[in-house]
Each structure stands twice: as C-alpha cells, then as structure tokens.
Protein backbone atom coordinates (compact mmCIF):
# COMPACT_ATOMS: atom_id res chain seq x y z
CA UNK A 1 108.84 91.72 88.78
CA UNK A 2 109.05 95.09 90.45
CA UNK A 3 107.24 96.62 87.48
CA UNK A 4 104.48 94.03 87.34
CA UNK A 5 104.22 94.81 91.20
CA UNK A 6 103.63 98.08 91.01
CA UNK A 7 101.71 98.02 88.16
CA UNK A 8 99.15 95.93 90.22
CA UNK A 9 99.47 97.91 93.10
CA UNK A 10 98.06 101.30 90.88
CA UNK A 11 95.39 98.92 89.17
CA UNK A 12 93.78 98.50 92.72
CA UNK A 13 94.38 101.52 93.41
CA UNK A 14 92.52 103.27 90.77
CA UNK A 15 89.31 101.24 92.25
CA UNK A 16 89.77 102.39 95.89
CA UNK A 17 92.09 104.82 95.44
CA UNK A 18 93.37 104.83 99.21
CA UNK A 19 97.27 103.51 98.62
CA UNK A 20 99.94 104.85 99.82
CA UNK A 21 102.78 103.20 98.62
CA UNK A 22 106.12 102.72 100.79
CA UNK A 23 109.95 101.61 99.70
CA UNK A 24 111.23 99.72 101.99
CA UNK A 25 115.18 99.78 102.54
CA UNK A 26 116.35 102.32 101.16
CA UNK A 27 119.89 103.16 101.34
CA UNK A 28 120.59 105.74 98.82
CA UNK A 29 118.78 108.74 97.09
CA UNK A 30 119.53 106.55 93.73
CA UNK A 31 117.59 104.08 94.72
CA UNK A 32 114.18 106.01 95.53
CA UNK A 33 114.76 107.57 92.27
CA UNK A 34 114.91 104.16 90.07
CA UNK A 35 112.22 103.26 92.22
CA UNK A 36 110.29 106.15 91.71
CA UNK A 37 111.15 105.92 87.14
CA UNK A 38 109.57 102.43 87.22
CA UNK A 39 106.76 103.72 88.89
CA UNK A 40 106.13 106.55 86.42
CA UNK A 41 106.56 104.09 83.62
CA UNK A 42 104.24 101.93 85.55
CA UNK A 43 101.59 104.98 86.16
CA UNK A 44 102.03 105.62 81.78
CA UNK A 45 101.31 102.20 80.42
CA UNK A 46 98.11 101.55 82.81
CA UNK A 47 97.00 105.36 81.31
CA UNK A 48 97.75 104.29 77.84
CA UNK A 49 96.53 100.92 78.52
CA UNK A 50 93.02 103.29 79.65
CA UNK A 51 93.40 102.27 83.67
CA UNK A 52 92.16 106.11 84.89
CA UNK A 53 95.38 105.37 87.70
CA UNK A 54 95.83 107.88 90.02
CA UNK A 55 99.50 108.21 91.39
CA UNK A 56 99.28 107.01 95.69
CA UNK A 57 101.48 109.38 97.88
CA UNK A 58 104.93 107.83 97.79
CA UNK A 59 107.43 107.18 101.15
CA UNK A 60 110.17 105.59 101.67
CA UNK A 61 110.99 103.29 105.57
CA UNK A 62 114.12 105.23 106.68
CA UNK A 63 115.77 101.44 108.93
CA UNK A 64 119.79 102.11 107.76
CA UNK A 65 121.78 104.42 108.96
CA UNK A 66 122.80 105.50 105.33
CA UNK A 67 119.17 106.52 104.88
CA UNK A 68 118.97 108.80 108.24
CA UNK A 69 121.67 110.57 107.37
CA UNK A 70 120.00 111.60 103.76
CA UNK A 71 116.86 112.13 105.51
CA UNK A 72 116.82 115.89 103.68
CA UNK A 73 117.39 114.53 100.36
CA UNK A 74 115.25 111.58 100.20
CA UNK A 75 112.09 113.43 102.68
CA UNK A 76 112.14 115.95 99.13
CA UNK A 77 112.17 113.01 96.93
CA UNK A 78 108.46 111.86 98.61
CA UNK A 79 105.67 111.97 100.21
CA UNK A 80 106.25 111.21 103.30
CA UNK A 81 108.91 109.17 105.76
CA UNK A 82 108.74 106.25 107.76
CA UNK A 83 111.00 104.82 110.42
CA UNK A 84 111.75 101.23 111.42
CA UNK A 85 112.91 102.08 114.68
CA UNK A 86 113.72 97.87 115.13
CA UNK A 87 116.20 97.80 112.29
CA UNK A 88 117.60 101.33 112.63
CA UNK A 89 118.61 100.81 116.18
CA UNK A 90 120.35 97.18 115.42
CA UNK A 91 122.14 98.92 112.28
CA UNK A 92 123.00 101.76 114.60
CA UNK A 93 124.52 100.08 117.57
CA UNK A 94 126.35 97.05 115.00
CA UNK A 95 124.01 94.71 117.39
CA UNK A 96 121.94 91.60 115.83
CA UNK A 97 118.72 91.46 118.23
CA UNK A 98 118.38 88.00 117.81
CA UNK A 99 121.98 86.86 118.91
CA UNK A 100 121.27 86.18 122.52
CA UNK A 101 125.38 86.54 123.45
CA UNK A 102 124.56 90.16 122.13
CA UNK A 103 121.48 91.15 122.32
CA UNK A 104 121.51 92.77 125.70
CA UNK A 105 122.96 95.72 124.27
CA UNK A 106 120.25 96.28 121.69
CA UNK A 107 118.91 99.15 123.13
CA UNK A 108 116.38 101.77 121.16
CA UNK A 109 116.88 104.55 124.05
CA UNK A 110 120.42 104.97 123.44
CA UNK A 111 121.32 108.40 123.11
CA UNK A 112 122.47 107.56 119.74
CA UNK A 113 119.21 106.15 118.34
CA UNK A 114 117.10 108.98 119.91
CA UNK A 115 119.56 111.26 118.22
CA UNK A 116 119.04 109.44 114.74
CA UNK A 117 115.58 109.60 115.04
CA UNK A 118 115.04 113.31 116.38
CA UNK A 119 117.27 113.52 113.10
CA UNK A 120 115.04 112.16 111.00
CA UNK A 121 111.90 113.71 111.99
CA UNK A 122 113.45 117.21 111.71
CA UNK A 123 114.53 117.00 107.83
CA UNK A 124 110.79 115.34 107.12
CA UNK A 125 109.22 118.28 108.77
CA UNK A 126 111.48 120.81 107.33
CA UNK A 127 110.48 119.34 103.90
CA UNK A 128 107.15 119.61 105.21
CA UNK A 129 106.90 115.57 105.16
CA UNK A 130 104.57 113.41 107.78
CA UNK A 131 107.09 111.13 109.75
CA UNK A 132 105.52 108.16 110.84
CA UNK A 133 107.37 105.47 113.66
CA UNK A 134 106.78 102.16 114.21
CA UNK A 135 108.30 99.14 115.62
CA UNK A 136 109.01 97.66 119.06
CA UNK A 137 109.14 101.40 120.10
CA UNK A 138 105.84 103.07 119.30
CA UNK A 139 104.48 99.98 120.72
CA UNK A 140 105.91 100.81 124.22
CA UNK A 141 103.74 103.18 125.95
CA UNK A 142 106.98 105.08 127.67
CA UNK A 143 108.52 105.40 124.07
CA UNK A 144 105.70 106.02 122.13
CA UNK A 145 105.33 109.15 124.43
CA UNK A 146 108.79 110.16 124.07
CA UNK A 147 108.66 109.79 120.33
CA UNK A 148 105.57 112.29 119.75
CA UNK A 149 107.29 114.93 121.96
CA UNK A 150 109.75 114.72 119.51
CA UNK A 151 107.61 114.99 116.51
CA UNK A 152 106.10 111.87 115.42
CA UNK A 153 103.20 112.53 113.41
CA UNK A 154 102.08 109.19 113.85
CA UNK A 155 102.91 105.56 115.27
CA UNK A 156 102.52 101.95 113.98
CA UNK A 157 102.05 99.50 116.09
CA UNK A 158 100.75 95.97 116.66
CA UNK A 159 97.08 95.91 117.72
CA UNK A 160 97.98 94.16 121.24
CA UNK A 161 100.13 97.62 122.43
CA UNK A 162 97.49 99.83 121.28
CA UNK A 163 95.30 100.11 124.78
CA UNK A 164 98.35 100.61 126.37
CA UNK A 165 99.85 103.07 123.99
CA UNK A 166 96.57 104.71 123.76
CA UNK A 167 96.30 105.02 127.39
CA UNK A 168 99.78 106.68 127.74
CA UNK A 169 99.36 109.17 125.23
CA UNK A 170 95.89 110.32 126.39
C-alpha cells in the first residue's frame, strides 16, 4: 500500500508540484532508505507510465530517541528534518502524557529534551538541512522563542497559538 501511496502522492504532485513529502517515525537510517527505494521505484514507473513526476524534497519527523541520536546520518539521507517535540519528549523521559498518575512529569523543558533537540538542529544545519519544530512546544509562545534561539528554522503549530506565538517572536 505504501507504493500505491506514494505513487499518488507524486501524481498530484506533478500537477501542483508543491509536495514535500515527510516519513514519519523513523527509527533507523534503514528505514529512510527502504523508504526512500520505493519511492524511486515509485518516481520510475509514473515516468515510464509518461506522468512528467517531479521528485518533492524528502524529510523525515525525528519523535524517537533512536532517530535524534542519528540525526547526522539520516539529516544527509534528506531534505530536510522535522521534530515532534510531543513524542520525543514522552520517549525521552519513559513518560506516557496521557497517564494522569504520570503525566506530571512530562515535561518538554527538561534539560534533557532541550539537549536532544539543540542536538538535532545542529547535525541538520551542519548537513546544511532546514529543521522545522512543531508540537505542544512551538505552540507556546515562551518555547517557541527559546526554540528559534536555538536554531529552528521554522515552527508548526495549531492555528489557535499562532497570535500568540506570533506576538512573542515579533
């Protein structure tokens, strides 16, 4: 199904051509490059099929802590890097955000997290990769701030924190 999804995905986007497309998570380096064969074979049968399919600039959402920690390796494998800062932080601190006995401790300011994430943003940019954030912290104006003065080269967030993100950064 993965190949019929992607498949349609460069179909549409050889009419607008304005997709970027993003694997979401990703644990290991293997897995962006099966990911990345099936889109090539994708890409080669719409050509020979004569869809004029431009390949989309490829990323892949960086959420586990197995992907931070390739960051280098999988920031030269694409186009560009994403963060989930929601899941990173509850894979990082072993704390389910949804478990009310726990989920006090669920906190995306921890040292560690910030660490991660400064982590992150240095091997995209040293691969000369965008980073973009998103999640419950690029929609908080305080960490939204925070994360650009480390880097960020761009947030995601829901459209009801945007005035207030907006406002902060500005």
């Amino acid at each position: 199904i993965f190949l019929t999804q992607l498949r349609a995905m460069l179909r549409a986007n050889a009419e607008f051509n304005n997709l970027r497309i993003l694997f979401p998570m990703i644990t290991t380096v293997e897995e962006v490059e099966e990911a990345l064969r099936l889109l090539d074979q994708a890409h080669r049968e719409l050509r020979e099929d004569g869809w004029p399919a431009a390949r989309p600039p490829i990323g892949v959402m960086i959420e586990v802590p197995s992907a931070a920690w390739q960051a280098a390796q999988l920031a030269r494998k694409v186009d560009f890097l994403s963060v989930g800062t929601n899941d990173l932080t509850q894979y990082l601190l072993a704390v389910d955000r949804d478990n009310a006995h726990i989920a006090g401790l669920y906190d995306n300011l921890h040292p560690a997290v910030l660490k991660t994430i400064a982590h992150i943003i240095a091997e995209g940019h040293r691969a000369d990769r965008l980073v973009n954030l998103c999640g419950e912290m690029a929609a908080d104006p305080g960490a939204a701030v925070l994360l650009l003065g480390m880097g960020a080269d761009s947030l995601s967030a829901s459209t009801v924190s945007l005035p207030r993100v907006k406002w902060a950064i500005r």
